[in-house]
C-alpha atoms as a PDB file:
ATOM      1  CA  UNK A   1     145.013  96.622 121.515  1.00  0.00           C
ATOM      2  CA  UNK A   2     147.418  97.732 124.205  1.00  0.00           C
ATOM      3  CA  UNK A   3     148.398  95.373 127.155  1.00  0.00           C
ATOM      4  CA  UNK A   4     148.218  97.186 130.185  1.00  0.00           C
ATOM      5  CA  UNK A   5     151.012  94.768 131.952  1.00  0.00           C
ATOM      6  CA  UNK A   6     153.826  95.716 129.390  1.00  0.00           C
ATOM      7  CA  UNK A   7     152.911  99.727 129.972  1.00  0.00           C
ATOM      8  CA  UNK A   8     153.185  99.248 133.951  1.00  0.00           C
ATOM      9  CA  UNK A   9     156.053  97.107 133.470  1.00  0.00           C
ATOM     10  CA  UNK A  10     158.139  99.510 131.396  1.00  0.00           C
ATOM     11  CA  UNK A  11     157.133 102.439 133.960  1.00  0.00           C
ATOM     12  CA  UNK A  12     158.809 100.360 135.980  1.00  0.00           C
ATOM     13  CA  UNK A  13     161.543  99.552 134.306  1.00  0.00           C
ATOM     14  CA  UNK A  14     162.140 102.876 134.158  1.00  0.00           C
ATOM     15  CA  UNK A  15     162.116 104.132 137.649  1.00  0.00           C
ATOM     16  CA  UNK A  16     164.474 101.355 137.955  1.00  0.00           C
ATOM     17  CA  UNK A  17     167.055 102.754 135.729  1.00  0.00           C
ATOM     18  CA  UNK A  18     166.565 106.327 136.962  1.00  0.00           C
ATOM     19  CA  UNK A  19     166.351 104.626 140.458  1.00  0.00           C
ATOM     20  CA  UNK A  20     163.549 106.426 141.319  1.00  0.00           C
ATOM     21  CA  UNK A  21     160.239 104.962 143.341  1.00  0.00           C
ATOM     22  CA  UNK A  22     156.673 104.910 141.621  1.00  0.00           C
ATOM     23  CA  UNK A  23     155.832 106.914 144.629  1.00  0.00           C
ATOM     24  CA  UNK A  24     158.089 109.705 143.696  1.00  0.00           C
ATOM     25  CA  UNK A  25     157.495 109.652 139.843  1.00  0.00           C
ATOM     26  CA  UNK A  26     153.828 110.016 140.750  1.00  0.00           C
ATOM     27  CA  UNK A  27     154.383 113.165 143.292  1.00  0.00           C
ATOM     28  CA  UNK A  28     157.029 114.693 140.476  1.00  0.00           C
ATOM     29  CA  UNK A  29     154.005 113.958 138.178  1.00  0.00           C
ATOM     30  CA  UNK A  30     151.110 115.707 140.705  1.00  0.00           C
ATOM     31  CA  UNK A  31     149.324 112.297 140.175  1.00  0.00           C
ATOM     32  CA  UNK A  32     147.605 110.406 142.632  1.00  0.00           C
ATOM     33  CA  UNK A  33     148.760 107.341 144.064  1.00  0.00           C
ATOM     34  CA  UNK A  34     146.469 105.212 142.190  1.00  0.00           C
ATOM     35  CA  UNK A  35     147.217 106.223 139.253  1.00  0.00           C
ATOM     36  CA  UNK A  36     149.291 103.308 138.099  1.00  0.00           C
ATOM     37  CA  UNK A  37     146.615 100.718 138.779  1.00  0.00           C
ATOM     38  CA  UNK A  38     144.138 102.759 136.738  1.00  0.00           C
ATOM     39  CA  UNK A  39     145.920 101.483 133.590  1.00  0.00           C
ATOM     40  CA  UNK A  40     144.198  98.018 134.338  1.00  0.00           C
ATOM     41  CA  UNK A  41     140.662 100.035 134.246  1.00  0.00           C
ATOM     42  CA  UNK A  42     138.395  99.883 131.815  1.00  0.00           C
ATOM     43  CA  UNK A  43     138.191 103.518 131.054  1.00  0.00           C
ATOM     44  CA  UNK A  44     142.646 102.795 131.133  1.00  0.00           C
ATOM     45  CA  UNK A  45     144.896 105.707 132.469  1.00  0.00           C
ATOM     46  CA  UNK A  46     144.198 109.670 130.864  1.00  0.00           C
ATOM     47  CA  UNK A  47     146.438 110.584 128.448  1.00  0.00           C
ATOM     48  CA  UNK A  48     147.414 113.091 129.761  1.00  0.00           C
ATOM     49  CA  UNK A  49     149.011 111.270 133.060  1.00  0.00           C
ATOM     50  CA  UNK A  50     150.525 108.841 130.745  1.00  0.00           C
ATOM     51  CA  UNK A  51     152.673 111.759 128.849  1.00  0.00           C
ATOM     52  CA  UNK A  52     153.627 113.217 131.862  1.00  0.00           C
ATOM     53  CA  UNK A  53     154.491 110.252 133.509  1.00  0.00           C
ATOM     54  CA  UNK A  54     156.798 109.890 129.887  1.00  0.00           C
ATOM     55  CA  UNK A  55     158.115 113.012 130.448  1.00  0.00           C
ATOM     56  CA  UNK A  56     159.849 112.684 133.539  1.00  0.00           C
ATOM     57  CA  UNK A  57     161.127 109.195 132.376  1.00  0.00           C
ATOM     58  CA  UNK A  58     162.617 111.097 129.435  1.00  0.00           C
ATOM     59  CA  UNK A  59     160.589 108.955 127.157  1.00  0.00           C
ATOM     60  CA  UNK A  60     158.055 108.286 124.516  1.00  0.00           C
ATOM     61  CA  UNK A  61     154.421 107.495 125.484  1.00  0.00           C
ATOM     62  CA  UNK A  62     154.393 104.885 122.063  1.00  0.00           C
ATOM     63  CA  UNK A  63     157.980 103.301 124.614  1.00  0.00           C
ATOM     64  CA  UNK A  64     155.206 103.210 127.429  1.00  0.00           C
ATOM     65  CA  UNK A  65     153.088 101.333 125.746  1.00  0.00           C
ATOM     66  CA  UNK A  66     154.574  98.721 123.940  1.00  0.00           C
ATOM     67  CA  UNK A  67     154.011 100.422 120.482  1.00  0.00           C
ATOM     68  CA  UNK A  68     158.280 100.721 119.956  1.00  0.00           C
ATOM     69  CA  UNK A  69     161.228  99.720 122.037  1.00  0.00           C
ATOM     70  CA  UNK A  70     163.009 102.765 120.853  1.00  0.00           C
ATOM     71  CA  UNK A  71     162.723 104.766 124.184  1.00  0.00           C
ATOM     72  CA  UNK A  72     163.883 108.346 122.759  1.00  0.00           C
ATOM     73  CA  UNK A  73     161.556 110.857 122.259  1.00  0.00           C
ATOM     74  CA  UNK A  74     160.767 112.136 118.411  1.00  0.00           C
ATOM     75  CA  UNK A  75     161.176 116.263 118.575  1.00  0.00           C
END
């Protein structure tokens, strides 16, 4: 089971370190502004938000959600 807390929290972790705003990863990402608190729903954020949302961080969607702490992306 994922925890929704670590996935926001790494999101923004890493808006931190790119110093970017949620609100401009989610424009960047055409996503709505509630698409961050959809995580904590019960139908949880699409898939395909989450790997663009991992894409502009420059990072993997298993990062995101707590399944490694290797952030790099496999290729």
């Amino acid at each position: 089971m994922y925890d929704a807390q670590t996935t926001k929290d790494r999101i923004k972790s890493r808006c931190k370190q790119q110093k970017i705003s949620i609100d401009v990863l989610l424009k960047a990402c055409n996503l709505g502004i509630n698409a961050i608190n959809q995580i904590n729903d019960a139908k949880g954020m699409a898939s395909f938000s989450l790997a663009r949302i991992a894409d502009h961080l420059d990072c993997s969607v298993d990062y995101l959600l707590g399944r490694t702490d290797k952030q790099e992306v496999n290729r």
